[in-house]
C-alpha atoms as a PDB file:
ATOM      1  CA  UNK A   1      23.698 203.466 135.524  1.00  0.00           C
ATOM      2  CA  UNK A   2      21.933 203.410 138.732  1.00  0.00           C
ATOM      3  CA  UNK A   3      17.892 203.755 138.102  1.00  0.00           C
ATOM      4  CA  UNK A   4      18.308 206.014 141.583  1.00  0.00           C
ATOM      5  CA  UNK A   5      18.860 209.653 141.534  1.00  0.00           C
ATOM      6  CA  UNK A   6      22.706 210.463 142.078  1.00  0.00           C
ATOM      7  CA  UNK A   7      23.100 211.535 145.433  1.00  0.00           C
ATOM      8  CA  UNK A   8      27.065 213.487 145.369  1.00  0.00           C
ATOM      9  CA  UNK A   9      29.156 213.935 147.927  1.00  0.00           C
ATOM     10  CA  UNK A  10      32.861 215.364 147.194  1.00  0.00           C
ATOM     11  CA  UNK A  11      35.921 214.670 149.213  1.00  0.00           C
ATOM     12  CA  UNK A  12      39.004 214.482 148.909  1.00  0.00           C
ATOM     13  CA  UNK A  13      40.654 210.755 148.932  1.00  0.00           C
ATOM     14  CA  UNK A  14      41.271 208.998 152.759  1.00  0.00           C
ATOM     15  CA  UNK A  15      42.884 206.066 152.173  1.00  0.00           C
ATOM     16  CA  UNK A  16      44.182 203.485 149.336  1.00  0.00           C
ATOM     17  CA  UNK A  17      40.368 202.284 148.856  1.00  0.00           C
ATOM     18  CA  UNK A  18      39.793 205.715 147.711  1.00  0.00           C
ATOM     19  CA  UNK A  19      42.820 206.119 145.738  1.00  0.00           C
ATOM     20  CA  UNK A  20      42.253 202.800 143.809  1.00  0.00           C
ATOM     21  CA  UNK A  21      38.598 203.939 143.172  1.00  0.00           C
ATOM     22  CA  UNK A  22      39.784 206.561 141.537  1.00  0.00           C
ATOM     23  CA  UNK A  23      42.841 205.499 139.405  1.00  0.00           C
ATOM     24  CA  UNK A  24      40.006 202.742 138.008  1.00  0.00           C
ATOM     25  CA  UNK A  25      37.772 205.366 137.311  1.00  0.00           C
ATOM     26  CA  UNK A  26      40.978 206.795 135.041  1.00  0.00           C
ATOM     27  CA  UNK A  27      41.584 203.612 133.615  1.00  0.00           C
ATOM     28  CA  UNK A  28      38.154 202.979 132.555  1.00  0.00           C
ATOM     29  CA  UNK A  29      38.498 206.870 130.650  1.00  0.00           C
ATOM     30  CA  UNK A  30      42.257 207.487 129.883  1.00  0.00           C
ATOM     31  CA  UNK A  31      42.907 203.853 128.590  1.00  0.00           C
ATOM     32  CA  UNK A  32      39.893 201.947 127.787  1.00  0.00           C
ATOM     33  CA  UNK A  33      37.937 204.828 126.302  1.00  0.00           C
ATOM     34  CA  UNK A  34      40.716 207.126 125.157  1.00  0.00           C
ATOM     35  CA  UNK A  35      43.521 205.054 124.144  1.00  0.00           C
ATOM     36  CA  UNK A  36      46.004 205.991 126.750  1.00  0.00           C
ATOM     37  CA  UNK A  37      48.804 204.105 128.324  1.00  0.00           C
ATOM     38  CA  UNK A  38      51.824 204.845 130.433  1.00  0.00           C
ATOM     39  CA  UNK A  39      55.115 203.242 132.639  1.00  0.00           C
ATOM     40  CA  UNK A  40      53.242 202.835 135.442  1.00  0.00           C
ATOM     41  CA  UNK A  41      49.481 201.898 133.758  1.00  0.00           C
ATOM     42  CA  UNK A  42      48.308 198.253 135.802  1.00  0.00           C
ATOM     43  CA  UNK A  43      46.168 196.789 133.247  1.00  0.00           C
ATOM     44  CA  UNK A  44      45.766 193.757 134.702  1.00  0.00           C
ATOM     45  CA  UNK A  45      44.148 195.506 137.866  1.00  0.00           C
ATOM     46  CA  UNK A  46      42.693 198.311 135.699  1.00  0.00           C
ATOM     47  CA  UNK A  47      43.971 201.186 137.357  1.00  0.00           C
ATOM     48  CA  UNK A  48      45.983 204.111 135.577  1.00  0.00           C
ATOM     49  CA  UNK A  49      48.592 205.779 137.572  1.00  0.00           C
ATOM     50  CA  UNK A  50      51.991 207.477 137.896  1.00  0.00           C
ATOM     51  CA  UNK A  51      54.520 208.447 140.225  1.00  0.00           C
ATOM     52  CA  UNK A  52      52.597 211.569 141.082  1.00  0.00           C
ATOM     53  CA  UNK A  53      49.565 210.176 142.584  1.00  0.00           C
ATOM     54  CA  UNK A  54      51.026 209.148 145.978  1.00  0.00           C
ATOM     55  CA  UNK A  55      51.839 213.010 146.562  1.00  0.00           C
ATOM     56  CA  UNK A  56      48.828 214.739 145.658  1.00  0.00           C
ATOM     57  CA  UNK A  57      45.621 214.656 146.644  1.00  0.00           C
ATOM     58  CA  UNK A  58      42.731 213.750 144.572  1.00  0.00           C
ATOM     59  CA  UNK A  59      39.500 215.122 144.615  1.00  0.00           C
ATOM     60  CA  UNK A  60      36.693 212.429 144.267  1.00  0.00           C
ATOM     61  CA  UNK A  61      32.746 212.608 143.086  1.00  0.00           C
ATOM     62  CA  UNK A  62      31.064 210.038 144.798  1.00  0.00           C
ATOM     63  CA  UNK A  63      28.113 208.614 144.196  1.00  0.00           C
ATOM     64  CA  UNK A  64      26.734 207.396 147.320  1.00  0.00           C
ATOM     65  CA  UNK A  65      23.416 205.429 146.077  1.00  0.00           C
ATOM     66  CA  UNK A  66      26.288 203.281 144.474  1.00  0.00           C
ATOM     67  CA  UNK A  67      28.344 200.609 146.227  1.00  0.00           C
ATOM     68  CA  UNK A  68      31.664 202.181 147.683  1.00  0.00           C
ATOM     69  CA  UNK A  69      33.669 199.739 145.262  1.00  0.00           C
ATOM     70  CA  UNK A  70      32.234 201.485 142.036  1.00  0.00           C
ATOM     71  CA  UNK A  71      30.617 204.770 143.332  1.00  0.00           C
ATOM     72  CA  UNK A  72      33.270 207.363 142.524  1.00  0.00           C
ATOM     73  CA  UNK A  73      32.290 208.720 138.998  1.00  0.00           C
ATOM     74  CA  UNK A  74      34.445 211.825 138.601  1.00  0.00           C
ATOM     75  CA  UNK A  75      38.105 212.684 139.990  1.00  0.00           C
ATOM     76  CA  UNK A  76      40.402 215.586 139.830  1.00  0.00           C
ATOM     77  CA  UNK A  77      44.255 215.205 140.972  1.00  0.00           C
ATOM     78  CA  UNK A  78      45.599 218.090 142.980  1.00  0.00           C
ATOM     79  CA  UNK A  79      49.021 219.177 143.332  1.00  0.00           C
ATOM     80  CA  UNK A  80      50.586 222.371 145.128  1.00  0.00           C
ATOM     81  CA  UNK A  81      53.803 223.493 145.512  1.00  0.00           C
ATOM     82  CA  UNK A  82      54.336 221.346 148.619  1.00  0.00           C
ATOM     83  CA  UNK A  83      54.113 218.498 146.161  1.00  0.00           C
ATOM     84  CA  UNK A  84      55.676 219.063 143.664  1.00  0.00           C
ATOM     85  CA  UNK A  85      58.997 219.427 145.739  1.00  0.00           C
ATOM     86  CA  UNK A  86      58.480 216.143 147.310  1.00  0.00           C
ATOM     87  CA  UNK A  87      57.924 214.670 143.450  1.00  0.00           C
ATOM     88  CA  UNK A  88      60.626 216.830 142.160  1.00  0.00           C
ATOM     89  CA  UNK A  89      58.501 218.762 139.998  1.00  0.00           C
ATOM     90  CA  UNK A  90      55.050 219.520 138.546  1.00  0.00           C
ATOM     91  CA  UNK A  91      53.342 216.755 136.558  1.00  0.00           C
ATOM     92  CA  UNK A  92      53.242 219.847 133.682  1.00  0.00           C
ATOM     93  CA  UNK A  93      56.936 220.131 133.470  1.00  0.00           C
ATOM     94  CA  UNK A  94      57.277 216.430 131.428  1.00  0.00           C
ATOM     95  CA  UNK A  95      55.378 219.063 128.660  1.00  0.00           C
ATOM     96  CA  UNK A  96      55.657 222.361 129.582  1.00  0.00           C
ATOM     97  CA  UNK A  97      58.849 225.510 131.205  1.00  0.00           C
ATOM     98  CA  UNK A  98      56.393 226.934 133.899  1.00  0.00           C
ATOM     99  CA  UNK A  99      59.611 229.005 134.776  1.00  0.00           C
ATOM    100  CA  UNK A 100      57.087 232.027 134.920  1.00  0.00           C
ATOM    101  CA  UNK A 101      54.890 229.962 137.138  1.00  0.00           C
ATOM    102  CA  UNK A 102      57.665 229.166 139.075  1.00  0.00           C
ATOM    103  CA  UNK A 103      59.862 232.546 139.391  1.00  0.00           C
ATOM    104  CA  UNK A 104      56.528 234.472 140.354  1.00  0.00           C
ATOM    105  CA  UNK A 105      55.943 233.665 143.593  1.00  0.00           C
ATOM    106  CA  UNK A 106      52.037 233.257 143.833  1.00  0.00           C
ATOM    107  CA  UNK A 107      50.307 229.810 144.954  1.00  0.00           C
ATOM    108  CA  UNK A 108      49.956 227.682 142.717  1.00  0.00           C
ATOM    109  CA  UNK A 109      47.843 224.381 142.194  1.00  0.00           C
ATOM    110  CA  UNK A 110      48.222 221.932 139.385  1.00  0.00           C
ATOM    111  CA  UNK A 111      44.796 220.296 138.271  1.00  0.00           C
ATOM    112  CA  UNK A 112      45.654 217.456 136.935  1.00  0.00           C
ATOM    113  CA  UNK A 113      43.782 213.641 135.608  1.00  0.00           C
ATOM    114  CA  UNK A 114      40.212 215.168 135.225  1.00  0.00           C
ATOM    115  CA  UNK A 115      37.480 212.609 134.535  1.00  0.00           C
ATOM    116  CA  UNK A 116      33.694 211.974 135.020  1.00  0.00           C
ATOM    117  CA  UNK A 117      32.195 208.477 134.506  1.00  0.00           C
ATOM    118  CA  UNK A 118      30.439 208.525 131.025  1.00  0.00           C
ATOM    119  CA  UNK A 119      26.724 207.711 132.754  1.00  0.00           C
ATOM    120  CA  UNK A 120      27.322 211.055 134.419  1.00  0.00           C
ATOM    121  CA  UNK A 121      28.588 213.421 131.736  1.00  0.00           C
ATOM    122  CA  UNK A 122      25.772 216.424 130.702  1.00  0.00           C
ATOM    123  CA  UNK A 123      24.845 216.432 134.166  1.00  0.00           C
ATOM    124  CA  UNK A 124      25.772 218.604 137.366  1.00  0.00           C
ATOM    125  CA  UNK A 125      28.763 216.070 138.454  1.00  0.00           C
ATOM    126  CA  UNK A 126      31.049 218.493 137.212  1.00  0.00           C
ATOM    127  CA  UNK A 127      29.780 220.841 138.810  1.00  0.00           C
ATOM    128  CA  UNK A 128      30.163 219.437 142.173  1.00  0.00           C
ATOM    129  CA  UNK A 129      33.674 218.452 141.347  1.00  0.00           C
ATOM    130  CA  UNK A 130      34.198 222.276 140.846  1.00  0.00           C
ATOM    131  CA  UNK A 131      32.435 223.543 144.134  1.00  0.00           C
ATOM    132  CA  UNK A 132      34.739 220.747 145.692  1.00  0.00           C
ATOM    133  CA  UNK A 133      37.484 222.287 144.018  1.00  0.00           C
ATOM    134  CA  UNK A 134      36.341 225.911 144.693  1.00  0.00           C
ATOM    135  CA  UNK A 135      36.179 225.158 148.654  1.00  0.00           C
ATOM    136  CA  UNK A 136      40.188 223.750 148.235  1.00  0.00           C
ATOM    137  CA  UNK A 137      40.977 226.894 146.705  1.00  0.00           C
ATOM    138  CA  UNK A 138      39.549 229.243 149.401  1.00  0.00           C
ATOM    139  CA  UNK A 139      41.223 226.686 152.078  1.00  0.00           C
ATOM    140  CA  UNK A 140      44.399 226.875 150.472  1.00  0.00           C
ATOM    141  CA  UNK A 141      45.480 230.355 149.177  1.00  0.00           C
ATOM    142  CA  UNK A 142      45.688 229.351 145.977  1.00  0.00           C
ATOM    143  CA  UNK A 143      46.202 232.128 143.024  1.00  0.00           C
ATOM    144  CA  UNK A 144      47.016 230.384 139.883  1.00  0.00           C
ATOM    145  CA  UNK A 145      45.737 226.935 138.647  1.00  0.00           C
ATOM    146  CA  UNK A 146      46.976 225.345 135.638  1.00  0.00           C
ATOM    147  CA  UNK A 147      47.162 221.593 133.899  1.00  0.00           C
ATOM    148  CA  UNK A 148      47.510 220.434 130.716  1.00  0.00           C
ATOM    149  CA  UNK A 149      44.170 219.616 129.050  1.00  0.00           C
ATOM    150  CA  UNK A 150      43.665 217.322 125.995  1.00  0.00           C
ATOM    151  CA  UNK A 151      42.341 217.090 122.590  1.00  0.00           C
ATOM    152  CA  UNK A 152      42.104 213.288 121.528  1.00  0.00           C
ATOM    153  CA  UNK A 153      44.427 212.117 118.951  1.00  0.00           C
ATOM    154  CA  UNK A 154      47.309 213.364 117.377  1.00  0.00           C
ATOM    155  CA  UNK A 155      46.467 214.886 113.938  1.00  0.00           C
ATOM    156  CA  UNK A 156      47.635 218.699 114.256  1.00  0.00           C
ATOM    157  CA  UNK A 157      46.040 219.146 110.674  1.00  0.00           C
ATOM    158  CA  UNK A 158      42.776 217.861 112.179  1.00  0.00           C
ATOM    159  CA  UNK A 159      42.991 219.967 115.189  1.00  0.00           C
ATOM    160  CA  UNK A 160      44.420 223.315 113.333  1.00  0.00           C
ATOM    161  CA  UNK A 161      40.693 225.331 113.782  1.00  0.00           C
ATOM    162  CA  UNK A 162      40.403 225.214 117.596  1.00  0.00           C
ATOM    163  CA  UNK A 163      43.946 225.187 118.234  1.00  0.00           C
ATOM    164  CA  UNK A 164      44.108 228.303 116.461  1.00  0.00           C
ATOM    165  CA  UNK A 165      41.311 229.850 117.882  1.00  0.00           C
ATOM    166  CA  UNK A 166      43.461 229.318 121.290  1.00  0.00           C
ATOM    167  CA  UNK A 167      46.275 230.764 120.155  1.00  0.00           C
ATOM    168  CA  UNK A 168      44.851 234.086 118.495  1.00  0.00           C
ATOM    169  CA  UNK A 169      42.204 234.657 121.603  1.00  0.00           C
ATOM    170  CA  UNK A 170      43.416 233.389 124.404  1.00  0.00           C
ATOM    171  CA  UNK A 171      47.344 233.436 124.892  1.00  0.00           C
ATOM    172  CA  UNK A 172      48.262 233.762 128.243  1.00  0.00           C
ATOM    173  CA  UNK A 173      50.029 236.983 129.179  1.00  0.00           C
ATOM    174  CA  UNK A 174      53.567 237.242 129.534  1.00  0.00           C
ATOM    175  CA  UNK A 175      54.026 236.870 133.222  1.00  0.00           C
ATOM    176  CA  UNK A 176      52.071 233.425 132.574  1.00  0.00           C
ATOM    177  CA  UNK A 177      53.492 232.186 129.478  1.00  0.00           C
ATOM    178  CA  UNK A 178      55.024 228.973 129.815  1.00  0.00           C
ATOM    179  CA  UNK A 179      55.999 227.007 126.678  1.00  0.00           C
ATOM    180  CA  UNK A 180      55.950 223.636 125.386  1.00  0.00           C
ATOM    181  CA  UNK A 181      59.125 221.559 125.481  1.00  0.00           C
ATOM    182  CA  UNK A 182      58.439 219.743 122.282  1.00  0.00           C
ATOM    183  CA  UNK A 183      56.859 223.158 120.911  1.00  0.00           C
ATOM    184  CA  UNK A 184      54.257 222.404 118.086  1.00  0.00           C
ATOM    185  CA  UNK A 185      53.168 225.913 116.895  1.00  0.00           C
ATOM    186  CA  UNK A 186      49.029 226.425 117.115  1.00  0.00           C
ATOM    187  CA  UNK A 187      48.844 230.028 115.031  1.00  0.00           C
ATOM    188  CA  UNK A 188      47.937 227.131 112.274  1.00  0.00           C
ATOM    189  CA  UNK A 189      45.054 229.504 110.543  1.00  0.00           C
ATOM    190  CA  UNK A 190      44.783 232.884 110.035  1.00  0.00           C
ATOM    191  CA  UNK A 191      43.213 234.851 112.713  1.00  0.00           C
ATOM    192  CA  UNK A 192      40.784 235.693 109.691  1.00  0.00           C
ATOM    193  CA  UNK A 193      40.181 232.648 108.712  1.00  0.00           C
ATOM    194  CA  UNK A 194      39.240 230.915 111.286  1.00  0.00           C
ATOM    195  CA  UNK A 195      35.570 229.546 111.425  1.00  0.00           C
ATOM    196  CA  UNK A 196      35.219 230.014 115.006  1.00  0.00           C
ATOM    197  CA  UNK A 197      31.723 227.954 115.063  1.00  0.00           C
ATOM    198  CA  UNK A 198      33.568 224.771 113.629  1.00  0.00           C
ATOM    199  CA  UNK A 199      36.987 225.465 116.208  1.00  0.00           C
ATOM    200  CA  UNK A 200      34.089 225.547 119.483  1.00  0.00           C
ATOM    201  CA  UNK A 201      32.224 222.146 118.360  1.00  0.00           C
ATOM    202  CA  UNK A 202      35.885 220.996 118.194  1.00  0.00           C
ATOM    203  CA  UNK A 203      36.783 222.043 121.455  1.00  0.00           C
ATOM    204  CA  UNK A 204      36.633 219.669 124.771  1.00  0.00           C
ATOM    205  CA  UNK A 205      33.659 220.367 127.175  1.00  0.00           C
ATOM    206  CA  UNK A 206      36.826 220.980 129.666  1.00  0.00           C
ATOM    207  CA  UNK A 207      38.494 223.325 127.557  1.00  0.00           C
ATOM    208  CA  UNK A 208      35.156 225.599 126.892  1.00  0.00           C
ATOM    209  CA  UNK A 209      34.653 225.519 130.774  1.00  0.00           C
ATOM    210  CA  UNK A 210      38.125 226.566 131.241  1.00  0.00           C
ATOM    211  CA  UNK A 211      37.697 229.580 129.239  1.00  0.00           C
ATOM    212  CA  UNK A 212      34.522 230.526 130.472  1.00  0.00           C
ATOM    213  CA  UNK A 213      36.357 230.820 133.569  1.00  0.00           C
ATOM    214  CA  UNK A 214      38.761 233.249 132.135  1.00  0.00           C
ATOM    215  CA  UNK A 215      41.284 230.299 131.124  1.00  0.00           C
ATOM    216  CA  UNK A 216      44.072 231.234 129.186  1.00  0.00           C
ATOM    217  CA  UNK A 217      46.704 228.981 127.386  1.00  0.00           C
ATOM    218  CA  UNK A 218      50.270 228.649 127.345  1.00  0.00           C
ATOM    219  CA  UNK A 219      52.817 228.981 123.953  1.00  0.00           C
ATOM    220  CA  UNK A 220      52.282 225.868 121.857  1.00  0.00           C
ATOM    221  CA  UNK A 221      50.431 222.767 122.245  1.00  0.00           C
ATOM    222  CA  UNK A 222      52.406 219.158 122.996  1.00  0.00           C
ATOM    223  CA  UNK A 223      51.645 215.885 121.327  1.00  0.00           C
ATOM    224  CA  UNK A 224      51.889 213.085 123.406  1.00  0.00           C
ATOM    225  CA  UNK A 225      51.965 209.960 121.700  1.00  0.00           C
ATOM    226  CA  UNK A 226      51.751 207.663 124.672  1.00  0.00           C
ATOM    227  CA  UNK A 227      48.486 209.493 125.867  1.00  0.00           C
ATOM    228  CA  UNK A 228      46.943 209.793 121.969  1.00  0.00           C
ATOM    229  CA  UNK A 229      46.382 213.231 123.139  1.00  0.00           C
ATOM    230  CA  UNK A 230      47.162 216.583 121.470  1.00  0.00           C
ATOM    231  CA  UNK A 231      47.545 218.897 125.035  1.00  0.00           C
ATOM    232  CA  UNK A 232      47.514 222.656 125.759  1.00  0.00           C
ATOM    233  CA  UNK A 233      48.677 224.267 129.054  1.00  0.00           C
ATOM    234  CA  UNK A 234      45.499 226.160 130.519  1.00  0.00           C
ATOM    235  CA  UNK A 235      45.947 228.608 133.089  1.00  0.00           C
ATOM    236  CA  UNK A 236      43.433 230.237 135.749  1.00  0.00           C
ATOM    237  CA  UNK A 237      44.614 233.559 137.284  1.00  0.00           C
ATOM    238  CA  UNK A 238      41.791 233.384 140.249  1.00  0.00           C
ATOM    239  CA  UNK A 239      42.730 237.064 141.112  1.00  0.00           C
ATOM    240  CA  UNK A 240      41.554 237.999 137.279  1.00  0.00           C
ATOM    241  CA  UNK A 241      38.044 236.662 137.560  1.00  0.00           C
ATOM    242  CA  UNK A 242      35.066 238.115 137.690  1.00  0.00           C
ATOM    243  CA  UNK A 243      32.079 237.818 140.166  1.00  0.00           C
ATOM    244  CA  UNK A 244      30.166 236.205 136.896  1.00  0.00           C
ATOM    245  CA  UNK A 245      32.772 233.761 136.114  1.00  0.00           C
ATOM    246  CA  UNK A 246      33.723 232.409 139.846  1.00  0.00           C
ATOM    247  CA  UNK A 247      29.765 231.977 140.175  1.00  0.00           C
ATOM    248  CA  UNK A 248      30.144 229.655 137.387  1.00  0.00           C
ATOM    249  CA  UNK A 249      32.430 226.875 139.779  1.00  0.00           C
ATOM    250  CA  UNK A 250      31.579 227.741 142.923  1.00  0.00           C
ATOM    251  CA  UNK A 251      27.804 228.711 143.279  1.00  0.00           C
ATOM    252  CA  UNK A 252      26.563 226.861 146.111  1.00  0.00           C
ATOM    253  CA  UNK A 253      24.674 223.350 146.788  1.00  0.00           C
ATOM    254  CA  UNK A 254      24.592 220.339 148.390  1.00  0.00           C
ATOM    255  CA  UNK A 255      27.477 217.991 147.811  1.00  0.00           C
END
């Protein structure tokens, strides 16, 4: 890592430079670190990528004390409505019926390829990403947000505590309760039974900052194989959170 401070500035991608900057940044997380792979996944040029990326934008972290070739350290793809027609559908919909998404009528934006650089993770880069993300919100309209998020690997048994946890305290309600297309049931444990200490620790940093946010999650988790990734649909009503909780993204400082 850079011996200099981070200096962060968040925009959203201009060109292909930016673009490629930030499907290596993927590829250095998604594949190299996680395990990942997909159709469209250029390993000799290390980038990770689908046919989604050329119609959304994507939100970069940049670290400017950094050359421009390696200085983006955290990304966010974002996808709206407007989109999704042009790519025939939401990213989501590979894993998830958003028909209630779809048949309600609100704005909606899909967050979608989240990452930080591993030098940069415990620190406030995320936080940036999410006044970044914040400011596209208010810009935009936007009333619901929702992605699939990830638990690494593919071992239901091994993830039974915090996908349990989800299920029992923090099902979506009806009116935003889409379901898995390969449904794997999460109400693995006993509400009563759960140790909820052991099903946080077990829970992704995103997934706890979801909630915290008032995140909810959809009915059933999906395992994708390709990905090594066990994923829930999370789900963001912005209208249904607090003062406390949007303070938590969207507090302001200096990109």
């Amino acid at each position: 890592m850079n011996s200099l401070a981070p200096l962060f500035e968040v925009t959203l991608a201009q060109d292909a430079v930016d673009l490629r900057a930030a499907q290596r940044l993927r590829y250095e997380v998604f594949v190299r670190e996680l395990g990942g792979d997909g159709a469209l996944v250029d390993h000799d040029a290390g980038l990770e990528r689908d046919r989604f990326d050329e119609v959304s934008d994507h939100l970069i972290l940049r670290d400017i004390s950094r050359p421009r070739q390696d200085g983006v350290v955290g990304v966010y793809r974002l996808m709206d409505d407007a989109a999704a027609r042009r790519a025939g559908g939401f990213y989501s919909e590979q894993e998830y019926d958003l028909s209630p998404l779809l048949s309600g009528g609100r704005r909606l934006l899909e967050l979608g390829r989240s990452c930080v650089h591993p030098d940069y993770r415990g620190g406030t880069a995320m936080y940036h990403l999410w006044q970044g993300l914040a400011e596209y919100i208010e810009d935009n309209g936007i009333e619901v947000l929702f992605g699939v998020a990830s638990f690494h690997g593919t071992d239901l048994k091994a993830l039974e505590m915090p996908l349990s946890l989800l299920h029992h305290n923090h099902l979506a309600p009806p009116e935003l309760r889409v379901r898995s297309r390969l449904f794997e049931a999460m109400d693995l444990v006993p509400k009563p039974q759960i140790d909820r200490l052991a099903a946080m620790q077990a829970t992704p940093a995103l997934i706890k900052a979801y909630l915290r946010l008032g995140g909810v999650v959809g009915e059933g988790a999906f395992v994708d194989h390709a990905f090594n990734t066990t994923d829930v649909c999370l789900l963001v009503d912005t209208a249904r959170m607090s003062t406390r909780q949007k303070a938590l993204y969207s507090r302001p400082g200096r990109f």
